[in-house]
PDB file of N, CA and C in Angstrom:
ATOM      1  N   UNK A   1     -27.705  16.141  -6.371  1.00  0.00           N
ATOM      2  CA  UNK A   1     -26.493  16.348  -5.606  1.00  0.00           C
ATOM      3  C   UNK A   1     -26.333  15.288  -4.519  1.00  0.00           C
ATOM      4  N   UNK A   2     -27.128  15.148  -3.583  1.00  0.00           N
ATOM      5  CA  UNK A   2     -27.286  14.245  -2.949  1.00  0.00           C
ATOM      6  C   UNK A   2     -26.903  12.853  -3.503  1.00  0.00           C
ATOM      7  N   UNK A   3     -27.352  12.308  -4.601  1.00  0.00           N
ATOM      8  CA  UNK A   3     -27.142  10.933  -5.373  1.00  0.00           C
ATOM      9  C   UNK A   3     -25.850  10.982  -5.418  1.00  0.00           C
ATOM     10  N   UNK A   4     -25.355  12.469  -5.928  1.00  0.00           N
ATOM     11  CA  UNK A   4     -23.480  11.747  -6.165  1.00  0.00           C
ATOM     12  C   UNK A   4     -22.652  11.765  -4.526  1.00  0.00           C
ATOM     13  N   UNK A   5     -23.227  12.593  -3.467  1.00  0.00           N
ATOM     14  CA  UNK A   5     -22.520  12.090  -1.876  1.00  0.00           C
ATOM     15  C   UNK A   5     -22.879  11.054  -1.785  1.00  0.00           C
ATOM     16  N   UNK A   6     -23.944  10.136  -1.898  1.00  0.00           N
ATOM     17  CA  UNK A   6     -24.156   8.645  -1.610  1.00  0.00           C
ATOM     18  C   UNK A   6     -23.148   7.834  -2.814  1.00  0.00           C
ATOM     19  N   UNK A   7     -23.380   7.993  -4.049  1.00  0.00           N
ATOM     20  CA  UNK A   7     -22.303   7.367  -4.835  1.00  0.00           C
ATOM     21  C   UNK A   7     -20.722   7.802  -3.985  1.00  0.00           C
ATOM     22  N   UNK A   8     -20.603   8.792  -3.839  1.00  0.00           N
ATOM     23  CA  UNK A   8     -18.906   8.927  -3.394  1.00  0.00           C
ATOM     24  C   UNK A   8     -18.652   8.061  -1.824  1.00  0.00           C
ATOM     25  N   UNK A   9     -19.824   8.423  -1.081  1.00  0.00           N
ATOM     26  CA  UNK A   9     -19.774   7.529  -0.171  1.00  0.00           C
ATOM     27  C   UNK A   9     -19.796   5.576   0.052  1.00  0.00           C
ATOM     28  N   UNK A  10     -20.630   5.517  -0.786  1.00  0.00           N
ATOM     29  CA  UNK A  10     -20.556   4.297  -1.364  1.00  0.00           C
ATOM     30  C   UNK A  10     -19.230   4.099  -2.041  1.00  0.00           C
ATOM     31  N   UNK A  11     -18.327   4.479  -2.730  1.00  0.00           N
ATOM     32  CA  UNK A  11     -17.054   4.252  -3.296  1.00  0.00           C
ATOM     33  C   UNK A  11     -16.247   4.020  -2.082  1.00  0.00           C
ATOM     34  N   UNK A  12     -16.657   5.039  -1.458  1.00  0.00           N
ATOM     35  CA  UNK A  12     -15.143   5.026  -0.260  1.00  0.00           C
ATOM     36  C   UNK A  12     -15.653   3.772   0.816  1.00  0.00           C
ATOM     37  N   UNK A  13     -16.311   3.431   0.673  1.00  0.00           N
ATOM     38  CA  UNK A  13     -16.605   2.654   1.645  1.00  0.00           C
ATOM     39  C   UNK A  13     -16.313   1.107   0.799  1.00  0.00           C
ATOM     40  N   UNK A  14     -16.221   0.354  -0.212  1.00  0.00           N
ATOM     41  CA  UNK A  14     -15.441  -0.407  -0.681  1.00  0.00           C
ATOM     42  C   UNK A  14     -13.950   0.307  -0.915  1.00  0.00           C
ATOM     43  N   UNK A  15     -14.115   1.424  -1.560  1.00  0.00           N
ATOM     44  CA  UNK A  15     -12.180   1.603  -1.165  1.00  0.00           C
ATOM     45  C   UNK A  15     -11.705   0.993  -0.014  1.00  0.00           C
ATOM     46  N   UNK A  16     -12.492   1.339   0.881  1.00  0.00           N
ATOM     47  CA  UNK A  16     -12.208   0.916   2.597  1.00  0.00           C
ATOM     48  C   UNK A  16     -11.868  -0.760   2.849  1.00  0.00           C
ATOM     49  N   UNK A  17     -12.830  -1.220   2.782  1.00  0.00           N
ATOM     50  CA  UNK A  17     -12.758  -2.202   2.506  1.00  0.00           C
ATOM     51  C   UNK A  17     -11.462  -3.111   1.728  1.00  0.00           C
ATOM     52  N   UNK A  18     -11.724  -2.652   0.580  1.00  0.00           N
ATOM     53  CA  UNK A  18     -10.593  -3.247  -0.084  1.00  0.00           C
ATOM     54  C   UNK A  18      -9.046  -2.846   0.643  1.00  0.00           C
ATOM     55  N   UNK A  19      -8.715  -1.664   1.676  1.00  0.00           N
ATOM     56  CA  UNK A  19      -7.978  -1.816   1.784  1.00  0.00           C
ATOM     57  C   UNK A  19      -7.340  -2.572   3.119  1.00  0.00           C
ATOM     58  N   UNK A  20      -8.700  -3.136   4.047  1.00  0.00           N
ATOM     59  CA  UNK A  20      -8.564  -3.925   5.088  1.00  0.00           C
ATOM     60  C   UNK A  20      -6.978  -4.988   5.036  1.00  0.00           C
ATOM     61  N   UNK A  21      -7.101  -5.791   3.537  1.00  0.00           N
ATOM     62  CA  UNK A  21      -6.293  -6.978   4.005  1.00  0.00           C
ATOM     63  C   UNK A  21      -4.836  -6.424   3.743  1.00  0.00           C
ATOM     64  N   UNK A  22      -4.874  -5.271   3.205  1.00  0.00           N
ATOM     65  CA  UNK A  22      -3.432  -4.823   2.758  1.00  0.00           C
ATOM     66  C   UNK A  22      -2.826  -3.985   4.280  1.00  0.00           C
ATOM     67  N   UNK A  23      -3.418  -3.492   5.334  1.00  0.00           N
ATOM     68  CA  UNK A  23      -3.298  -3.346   6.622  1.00  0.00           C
ATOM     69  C   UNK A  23      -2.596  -4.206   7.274  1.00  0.00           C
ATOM     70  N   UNK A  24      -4.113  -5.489   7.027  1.00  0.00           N
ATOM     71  CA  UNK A  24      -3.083  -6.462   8.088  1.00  0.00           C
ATOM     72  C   UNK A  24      -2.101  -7.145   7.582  1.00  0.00           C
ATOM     73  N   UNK A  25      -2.004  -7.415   6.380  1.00  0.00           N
ATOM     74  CA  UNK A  25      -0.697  -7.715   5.793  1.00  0.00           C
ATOM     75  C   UNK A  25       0.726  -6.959   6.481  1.00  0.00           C
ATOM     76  N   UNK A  26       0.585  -5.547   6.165  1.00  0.00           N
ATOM     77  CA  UNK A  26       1.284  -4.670   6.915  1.00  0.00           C
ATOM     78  C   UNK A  26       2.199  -4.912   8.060  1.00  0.00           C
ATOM     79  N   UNK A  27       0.675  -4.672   8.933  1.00  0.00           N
ATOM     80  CA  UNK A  27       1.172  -4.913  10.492  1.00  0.00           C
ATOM     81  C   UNK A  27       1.362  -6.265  11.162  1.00  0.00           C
ATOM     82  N   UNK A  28       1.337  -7.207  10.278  1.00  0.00           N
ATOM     83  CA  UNK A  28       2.113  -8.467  10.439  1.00  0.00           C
ATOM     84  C   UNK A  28       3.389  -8.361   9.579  1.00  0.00           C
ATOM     85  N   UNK A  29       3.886  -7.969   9.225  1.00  0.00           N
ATOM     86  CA  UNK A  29       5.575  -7.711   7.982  1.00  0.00           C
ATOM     87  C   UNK A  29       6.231  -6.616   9.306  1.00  0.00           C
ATOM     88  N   UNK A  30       5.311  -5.708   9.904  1.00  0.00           N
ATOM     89  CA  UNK A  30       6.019  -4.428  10.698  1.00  0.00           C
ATOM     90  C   UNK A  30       6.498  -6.000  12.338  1.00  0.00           C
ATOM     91  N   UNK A  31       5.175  -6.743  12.459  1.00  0.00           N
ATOM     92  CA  UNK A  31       5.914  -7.441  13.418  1.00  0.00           C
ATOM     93  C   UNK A  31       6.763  -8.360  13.054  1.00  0.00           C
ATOM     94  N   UNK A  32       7.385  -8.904  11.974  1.00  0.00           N
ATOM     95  CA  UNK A  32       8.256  -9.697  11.861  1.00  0.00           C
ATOM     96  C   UNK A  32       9.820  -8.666  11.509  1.00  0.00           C
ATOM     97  N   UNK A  33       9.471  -7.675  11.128  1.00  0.00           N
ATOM     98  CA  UNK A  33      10.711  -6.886  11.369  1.00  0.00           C
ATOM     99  C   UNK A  33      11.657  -6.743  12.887  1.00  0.00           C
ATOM    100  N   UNK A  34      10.600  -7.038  14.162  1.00  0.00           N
ATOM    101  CA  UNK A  34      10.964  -7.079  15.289  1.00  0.00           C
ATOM    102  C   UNK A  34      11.413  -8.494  15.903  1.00  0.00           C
ATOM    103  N   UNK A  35      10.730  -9.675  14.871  1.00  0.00           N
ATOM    104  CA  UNK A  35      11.213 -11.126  15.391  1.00  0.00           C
ATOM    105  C   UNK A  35      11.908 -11.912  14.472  1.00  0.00           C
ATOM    106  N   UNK A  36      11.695 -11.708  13.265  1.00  0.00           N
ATOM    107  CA  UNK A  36      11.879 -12.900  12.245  1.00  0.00           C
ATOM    108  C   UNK A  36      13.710 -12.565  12.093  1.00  0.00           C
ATOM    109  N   UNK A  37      13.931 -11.100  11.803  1.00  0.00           N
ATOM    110  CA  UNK A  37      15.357 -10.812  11.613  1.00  0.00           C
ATOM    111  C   UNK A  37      15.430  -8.924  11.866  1.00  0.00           C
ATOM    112  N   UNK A  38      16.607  -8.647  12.306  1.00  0.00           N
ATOM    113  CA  UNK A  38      17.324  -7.298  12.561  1.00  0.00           C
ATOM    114  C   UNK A  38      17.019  -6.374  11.361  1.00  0.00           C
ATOM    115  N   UNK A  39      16.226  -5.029  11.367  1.00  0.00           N
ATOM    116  CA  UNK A  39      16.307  -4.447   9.950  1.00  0.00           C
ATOM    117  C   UNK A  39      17.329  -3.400  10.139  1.00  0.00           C
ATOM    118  N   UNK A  40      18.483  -2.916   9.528  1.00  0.00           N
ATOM    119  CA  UNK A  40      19.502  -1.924   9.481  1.00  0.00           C
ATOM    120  C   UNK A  40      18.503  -0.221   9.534  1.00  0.00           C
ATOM    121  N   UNK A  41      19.273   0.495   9.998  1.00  0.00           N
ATOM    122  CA  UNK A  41      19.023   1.348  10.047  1.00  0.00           C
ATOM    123  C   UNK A  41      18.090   2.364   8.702  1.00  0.00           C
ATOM    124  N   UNK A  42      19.408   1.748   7.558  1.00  0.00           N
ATOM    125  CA  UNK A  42      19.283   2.502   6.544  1.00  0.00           C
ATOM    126  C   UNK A  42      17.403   1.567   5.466  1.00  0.00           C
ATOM    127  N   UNK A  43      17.701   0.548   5.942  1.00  0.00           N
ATOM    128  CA  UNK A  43      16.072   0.133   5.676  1.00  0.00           C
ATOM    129  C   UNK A  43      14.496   0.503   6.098  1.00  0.00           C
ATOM    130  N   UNK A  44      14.694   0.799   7.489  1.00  0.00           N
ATOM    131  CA  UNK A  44      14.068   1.273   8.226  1.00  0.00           C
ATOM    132  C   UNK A  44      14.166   3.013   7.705  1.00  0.00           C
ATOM    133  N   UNK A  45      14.809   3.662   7.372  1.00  0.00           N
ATOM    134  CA  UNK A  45      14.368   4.765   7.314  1.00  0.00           C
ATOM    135  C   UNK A  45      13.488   4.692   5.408  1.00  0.00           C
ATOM    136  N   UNK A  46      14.523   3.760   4.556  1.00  0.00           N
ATOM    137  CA  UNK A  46      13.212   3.496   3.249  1.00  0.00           C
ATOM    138  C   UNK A  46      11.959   3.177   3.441  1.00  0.00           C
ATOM    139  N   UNK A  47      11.475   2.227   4.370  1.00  0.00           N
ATOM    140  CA  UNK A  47      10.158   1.863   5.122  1.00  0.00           C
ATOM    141  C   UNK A  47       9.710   3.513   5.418  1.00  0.00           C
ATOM    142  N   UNK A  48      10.191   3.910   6.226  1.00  0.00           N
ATOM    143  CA  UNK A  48       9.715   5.083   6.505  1.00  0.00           C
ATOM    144  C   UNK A  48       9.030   6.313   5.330  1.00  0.00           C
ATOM    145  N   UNK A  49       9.982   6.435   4.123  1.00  0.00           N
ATOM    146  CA  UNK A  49       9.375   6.501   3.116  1.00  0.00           C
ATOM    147  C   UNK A  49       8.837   6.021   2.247  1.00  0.00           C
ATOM    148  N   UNK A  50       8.578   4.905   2.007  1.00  0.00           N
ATOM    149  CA  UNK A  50       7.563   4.203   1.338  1.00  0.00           C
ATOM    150  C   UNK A  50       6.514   4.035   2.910  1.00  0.00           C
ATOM    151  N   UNK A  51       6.462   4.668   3.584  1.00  0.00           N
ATOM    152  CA  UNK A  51       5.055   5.101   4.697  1.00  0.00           C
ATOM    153  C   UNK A  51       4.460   6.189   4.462  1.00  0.00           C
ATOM    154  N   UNK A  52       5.788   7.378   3.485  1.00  0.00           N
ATOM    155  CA  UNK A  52       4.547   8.492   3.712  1.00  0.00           C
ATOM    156  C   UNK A  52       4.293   8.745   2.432  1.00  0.00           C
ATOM    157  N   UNK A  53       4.951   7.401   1.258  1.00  0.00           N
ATOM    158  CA  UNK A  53       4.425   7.733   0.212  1.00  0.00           C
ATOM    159  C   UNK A  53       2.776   6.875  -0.166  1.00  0.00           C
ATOM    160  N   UNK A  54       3.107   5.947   0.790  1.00  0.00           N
ATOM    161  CA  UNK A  54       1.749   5.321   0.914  1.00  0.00           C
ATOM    162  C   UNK A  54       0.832   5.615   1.775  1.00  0.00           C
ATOM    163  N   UNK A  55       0.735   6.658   2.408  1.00  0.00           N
ATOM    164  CA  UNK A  55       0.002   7.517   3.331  1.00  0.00           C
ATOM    165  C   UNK A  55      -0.643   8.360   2.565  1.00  0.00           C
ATOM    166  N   UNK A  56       0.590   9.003   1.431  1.00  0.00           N
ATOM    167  CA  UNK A  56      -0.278  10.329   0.675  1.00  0.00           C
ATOM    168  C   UNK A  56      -0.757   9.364  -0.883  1.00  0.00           C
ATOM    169  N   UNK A  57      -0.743   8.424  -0.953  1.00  0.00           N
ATOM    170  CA  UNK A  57      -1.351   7.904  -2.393  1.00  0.00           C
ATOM    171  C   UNK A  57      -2.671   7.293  -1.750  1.00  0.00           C
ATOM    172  N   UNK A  58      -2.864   6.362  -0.209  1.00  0.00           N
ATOM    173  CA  UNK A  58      -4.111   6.134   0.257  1.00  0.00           C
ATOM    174  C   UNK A  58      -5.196   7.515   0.747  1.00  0.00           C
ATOM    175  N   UNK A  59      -4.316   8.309   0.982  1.00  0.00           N
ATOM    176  CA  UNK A  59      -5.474   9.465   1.293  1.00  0.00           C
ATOM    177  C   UNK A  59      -5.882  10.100   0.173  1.00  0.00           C
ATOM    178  N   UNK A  60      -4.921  10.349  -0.736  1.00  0.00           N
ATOM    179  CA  UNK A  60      -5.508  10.847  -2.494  1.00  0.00           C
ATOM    180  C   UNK A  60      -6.315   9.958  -3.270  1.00  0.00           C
ATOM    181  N   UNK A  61      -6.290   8.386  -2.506  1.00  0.00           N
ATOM    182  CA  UNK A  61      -7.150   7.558  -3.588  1.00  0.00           C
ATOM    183  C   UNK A  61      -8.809   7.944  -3.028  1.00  0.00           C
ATOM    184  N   UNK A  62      -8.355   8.276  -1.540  1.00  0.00           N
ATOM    185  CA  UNK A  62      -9.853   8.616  -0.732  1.00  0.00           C
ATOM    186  C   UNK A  62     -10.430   9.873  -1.629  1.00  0.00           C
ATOM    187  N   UNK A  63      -9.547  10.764  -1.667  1.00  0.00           N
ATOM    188  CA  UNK A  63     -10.304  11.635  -2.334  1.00  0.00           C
ATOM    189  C   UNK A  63     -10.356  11.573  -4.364  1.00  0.00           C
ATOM    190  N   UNK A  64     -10.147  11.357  -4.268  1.00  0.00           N
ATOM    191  CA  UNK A  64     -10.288  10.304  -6.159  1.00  0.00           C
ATOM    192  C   UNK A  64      -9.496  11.511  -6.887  1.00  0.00           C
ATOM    193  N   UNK A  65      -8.015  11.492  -6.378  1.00  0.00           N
ATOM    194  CA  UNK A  65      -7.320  12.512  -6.862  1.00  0.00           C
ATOM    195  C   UNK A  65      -6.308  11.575  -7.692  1.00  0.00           C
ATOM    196  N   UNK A  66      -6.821  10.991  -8.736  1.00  0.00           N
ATOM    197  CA  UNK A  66      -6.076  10.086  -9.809  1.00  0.00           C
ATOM    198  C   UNK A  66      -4.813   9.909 -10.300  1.00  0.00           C
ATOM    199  N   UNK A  67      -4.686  11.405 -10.720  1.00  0.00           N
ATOM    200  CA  UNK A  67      -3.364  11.748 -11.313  1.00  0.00           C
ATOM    201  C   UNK A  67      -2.645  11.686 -10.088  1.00  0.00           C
ATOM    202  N   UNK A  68      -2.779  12.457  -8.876  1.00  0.00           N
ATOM    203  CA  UNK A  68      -1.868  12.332  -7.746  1.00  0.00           C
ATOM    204  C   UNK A  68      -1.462  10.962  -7.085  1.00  0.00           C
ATOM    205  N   UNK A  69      -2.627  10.222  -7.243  1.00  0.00           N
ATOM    206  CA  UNK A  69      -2.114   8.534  -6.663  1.00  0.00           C
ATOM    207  C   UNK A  69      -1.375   7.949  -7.429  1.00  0.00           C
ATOM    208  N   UNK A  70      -1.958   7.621  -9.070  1.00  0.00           N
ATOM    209  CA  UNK A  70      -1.053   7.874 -10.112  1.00  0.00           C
ATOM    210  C   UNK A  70       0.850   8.181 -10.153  1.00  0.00           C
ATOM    211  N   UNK A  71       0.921   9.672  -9.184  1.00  0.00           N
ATOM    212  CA  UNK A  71       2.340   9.774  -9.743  1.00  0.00           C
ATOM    213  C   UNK A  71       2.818   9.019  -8.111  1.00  0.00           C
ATOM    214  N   UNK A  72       2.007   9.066  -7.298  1.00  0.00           N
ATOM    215  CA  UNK A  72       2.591   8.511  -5.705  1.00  0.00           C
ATOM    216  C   UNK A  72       2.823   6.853  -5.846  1.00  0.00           C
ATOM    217  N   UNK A  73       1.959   6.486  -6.596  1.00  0.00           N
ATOM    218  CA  UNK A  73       1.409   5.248  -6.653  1.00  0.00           C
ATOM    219  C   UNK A  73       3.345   4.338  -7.644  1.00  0.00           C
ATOM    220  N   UNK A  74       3.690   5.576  -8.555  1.00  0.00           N
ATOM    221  CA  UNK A  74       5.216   5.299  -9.019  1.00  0.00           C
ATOM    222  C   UNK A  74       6.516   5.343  -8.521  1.00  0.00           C
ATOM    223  N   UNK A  75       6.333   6.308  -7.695  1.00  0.00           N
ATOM    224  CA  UNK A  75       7.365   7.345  -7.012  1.00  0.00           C
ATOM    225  C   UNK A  75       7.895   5.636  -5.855  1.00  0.00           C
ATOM    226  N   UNK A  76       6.240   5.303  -5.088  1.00  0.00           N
ATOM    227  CA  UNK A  76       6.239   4.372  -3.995  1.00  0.00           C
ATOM    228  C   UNK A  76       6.842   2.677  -4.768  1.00  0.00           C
ATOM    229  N   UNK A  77       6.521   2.729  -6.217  1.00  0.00           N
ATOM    230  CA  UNK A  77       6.927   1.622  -6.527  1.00  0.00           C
ATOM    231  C   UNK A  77       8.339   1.360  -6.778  1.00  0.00           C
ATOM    232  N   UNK A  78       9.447   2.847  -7.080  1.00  0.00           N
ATOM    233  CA  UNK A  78      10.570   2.535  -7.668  1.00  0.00           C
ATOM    234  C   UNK A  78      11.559   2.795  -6.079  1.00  0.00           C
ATOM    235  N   UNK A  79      10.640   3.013  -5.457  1.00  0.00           N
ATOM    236  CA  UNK A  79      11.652   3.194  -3.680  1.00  0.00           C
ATOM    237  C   UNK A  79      11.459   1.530  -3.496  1.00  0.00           C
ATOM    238  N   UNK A  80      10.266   1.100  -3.642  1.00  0.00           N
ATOM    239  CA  UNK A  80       9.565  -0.175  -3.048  1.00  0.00           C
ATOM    240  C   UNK A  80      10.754  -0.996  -4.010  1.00  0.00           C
ATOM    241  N   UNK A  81      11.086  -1.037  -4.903  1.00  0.00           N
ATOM    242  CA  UNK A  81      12.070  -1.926  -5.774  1.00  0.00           C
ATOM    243  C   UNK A  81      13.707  -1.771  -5.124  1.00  0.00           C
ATOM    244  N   UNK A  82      13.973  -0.858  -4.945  1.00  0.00           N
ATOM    245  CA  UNK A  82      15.036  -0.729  -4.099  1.00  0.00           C
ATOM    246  C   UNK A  82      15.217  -1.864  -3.128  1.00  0.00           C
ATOM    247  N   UNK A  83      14.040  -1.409  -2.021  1.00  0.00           N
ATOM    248  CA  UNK A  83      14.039  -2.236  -0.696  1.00  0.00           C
ATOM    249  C   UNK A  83      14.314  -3.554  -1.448  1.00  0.00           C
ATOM    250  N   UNK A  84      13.171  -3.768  -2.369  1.00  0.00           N
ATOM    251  CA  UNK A  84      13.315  -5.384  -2.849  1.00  0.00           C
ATOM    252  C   UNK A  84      14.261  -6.364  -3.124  1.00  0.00           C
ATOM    253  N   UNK A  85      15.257  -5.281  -3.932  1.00  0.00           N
ATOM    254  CA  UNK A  85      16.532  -5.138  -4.764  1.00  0.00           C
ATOM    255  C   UNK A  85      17.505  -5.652  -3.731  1.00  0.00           C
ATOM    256  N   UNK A  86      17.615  -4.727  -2.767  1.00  0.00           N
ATOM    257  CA  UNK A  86      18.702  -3.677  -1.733  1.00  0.00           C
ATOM    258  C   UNK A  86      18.595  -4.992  -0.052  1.00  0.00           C
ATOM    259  N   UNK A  87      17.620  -4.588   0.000  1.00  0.00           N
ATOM    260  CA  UNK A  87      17.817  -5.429   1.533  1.00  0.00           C
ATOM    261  C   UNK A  87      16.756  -6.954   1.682  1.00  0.00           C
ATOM    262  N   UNK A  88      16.108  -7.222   0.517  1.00  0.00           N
ATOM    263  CA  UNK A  88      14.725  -8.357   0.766  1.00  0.00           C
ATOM    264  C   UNK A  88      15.768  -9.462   0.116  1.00  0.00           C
ATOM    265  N   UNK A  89      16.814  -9.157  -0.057  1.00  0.00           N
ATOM    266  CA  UNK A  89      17.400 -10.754  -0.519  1.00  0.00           C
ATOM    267  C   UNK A  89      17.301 -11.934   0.736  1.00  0.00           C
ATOM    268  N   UNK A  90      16.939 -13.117   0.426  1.00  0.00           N
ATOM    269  CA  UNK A  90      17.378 -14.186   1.377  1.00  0.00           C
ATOM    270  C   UNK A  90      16.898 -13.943   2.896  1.00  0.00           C
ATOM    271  N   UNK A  91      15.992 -13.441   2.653  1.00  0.00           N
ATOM    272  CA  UNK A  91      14.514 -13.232   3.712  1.00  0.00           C
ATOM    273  C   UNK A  91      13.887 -14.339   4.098  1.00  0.00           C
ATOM    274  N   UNK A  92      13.909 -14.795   5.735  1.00  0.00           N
ATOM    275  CA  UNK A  92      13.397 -15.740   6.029  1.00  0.00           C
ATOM    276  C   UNK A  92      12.148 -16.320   5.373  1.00  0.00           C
ATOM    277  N   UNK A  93      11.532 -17.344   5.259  1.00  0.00           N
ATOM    278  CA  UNK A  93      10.292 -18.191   4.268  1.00  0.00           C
ATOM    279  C   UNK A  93       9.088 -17.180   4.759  1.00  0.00           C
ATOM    280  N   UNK A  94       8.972 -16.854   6.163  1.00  0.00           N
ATOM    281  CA  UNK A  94       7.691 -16.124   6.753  1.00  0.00           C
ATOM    282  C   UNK A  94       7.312 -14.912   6.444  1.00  0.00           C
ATOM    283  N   UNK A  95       9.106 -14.358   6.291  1.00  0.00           N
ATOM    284  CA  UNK A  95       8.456 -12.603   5.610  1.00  0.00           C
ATOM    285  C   UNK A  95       8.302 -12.866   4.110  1.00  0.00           C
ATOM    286  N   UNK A  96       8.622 -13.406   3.304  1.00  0.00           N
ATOM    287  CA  UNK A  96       8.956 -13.595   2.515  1.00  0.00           C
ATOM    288  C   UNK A  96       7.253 -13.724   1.684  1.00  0.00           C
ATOM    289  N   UNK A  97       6.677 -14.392   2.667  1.00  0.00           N
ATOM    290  CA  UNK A  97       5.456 -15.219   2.557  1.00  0.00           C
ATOM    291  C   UNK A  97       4.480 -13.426   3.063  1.00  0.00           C
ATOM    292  N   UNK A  98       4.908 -12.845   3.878  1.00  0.00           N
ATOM    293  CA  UNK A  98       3.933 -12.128   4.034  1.00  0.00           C
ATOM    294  C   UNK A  98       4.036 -10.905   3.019  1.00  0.00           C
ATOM    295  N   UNK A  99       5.392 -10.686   2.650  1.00  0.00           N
ATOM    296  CA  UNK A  99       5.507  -9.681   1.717  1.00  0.00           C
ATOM    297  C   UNK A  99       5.089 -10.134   0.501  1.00  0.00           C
ATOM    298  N   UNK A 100       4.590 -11.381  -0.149  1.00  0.00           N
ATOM    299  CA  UNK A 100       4.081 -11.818  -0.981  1.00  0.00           C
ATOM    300  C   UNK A 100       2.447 -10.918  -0.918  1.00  0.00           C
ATOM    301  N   UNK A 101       2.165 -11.598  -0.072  1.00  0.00           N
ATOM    302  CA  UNK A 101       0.627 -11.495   0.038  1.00  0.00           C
ATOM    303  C   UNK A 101      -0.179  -9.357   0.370  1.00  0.00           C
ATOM    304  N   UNK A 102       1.128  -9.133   0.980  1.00  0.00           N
ATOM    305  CA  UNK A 102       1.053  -7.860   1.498  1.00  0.00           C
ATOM    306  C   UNK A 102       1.393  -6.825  -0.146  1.00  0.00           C
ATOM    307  N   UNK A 103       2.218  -7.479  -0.977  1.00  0.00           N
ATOM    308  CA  UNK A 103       2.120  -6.405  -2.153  1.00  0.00           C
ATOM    309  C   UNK A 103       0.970  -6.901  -3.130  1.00  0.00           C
ATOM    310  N   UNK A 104       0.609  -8.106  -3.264  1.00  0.00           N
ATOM    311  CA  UNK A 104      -0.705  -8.404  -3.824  1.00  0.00           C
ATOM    312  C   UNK A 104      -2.190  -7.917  -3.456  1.00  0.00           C
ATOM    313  N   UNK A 105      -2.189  -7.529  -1.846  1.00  0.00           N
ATOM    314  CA  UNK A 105      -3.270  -6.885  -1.311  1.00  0.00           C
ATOM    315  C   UNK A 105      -3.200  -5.223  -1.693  1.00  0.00           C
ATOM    316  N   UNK A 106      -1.792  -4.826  -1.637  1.00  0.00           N
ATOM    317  CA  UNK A 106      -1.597  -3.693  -2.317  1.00  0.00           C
ATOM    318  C   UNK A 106      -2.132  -3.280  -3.631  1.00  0.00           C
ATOM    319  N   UNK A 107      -1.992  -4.068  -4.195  1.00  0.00           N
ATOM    320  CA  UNK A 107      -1.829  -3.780  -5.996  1.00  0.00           C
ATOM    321  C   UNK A 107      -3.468  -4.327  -5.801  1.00  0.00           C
ATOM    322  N   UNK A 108      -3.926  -5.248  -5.317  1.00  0.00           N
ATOM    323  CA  UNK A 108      -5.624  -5.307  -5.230  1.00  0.00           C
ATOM    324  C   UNK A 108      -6.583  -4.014  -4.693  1.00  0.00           C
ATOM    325  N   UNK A 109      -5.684  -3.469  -3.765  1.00  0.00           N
ATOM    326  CA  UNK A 109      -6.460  -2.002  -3.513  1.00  0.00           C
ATOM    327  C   UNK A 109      -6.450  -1.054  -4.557  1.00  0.00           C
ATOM    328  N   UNK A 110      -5.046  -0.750  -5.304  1.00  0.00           N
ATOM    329  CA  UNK A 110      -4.837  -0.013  -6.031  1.00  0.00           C
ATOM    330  C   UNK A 110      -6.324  -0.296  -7.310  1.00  0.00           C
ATOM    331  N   UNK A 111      -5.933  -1.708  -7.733  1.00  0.00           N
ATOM    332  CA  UNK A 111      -7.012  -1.995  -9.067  1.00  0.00           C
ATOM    333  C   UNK A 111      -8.307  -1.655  -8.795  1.00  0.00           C
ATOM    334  N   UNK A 112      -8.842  -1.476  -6.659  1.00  0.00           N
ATOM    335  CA  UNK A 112     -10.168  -1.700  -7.069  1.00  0.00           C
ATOM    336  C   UNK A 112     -10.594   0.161  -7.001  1.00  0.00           C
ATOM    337  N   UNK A 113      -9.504   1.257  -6.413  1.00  0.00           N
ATOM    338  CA  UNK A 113      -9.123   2.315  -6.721  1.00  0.00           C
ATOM    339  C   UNK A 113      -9.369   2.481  -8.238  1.00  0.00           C
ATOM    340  N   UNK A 114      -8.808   2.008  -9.370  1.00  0.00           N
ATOM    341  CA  UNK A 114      -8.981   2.159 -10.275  1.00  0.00           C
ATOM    342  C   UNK A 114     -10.284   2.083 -11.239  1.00  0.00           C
ATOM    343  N   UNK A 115     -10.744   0.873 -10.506  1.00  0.00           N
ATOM    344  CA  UNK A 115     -11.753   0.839 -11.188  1.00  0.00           C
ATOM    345  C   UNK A 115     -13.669   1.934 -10.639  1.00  0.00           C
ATOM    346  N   UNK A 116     -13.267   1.751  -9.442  1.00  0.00           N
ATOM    347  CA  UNK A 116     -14.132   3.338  -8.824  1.00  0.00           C
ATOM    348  C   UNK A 116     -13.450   4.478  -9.588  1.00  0.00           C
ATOM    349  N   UNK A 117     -12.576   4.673  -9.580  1.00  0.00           N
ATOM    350  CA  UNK A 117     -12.252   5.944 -10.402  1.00  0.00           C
ATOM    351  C   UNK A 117     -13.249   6.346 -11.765  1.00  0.00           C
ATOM    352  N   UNK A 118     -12.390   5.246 -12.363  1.00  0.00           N
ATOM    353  CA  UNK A 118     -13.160   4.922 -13.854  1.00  0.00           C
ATOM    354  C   UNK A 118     -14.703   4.930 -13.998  1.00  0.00           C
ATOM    355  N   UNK A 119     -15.112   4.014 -13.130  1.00  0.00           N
ATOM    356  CA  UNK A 119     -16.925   4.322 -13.057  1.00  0.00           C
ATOM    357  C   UNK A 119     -17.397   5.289 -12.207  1.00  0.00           C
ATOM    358  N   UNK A 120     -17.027   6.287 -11.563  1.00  0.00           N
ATOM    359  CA  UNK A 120     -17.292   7.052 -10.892  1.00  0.00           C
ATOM    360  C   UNK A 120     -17.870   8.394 -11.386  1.00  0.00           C
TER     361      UNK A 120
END
């Protein structure tokens, strides 16, 4: 019993990890919302939900609740296409540049989620 709390602990602790650079990605995109350009109201409240859909798919990946990150992990991608769609047109070079790197750190947490899952 013990062996599998150190294995689960050991998982979450590269989950952790892996999800460091997708943070600061984050909270550098949240500060260029305040300098780079004006976000409308109605964007800011999609941000807001793609926050608590990525709130409840990072805390379900903590607990290796698959299927639930799984359906959060979709739900967050077809809001996230919107924004993309809807308001990320013709986005200064800087956000542009961080939202690059910030959904790649994403989708790198997700894979390494996946793959603890799988060997777990």
């Amino acid at each position: 019993m013990s062996e599998l709390l150190a294995s689960d602990l050991s998982a979450r602790i590269v989950l952790a990890l892996a999800l460091l650079p997708f943070l600061y990605f984050a909270a550098r995109d949240q500060v260029l919302h305040f300098t780079a350009r004006r976000v409308s109201v109605a964007e800011n409240l999609l941000h807001l939900a793609l926050g608590v859909l990525l709130t409840v798919a990072i805390t379900r990946a903590f607990l290796f609740r698959e299927r639930s990150v799984a359906v959060t992990v979709l739900a967050f991608a077809v809001a996230g296409s919107v924004d993309e769609f809807v308001f990320h047109r013709g986005l200064p070079a800087v956000e542009h540049d961080v939202h690059a790197k910030e959904h790649f750190a994403l989708f790198v947490f997700v894979a390494v989620f996946g793959a603890l899952a799988h060997f777990r």
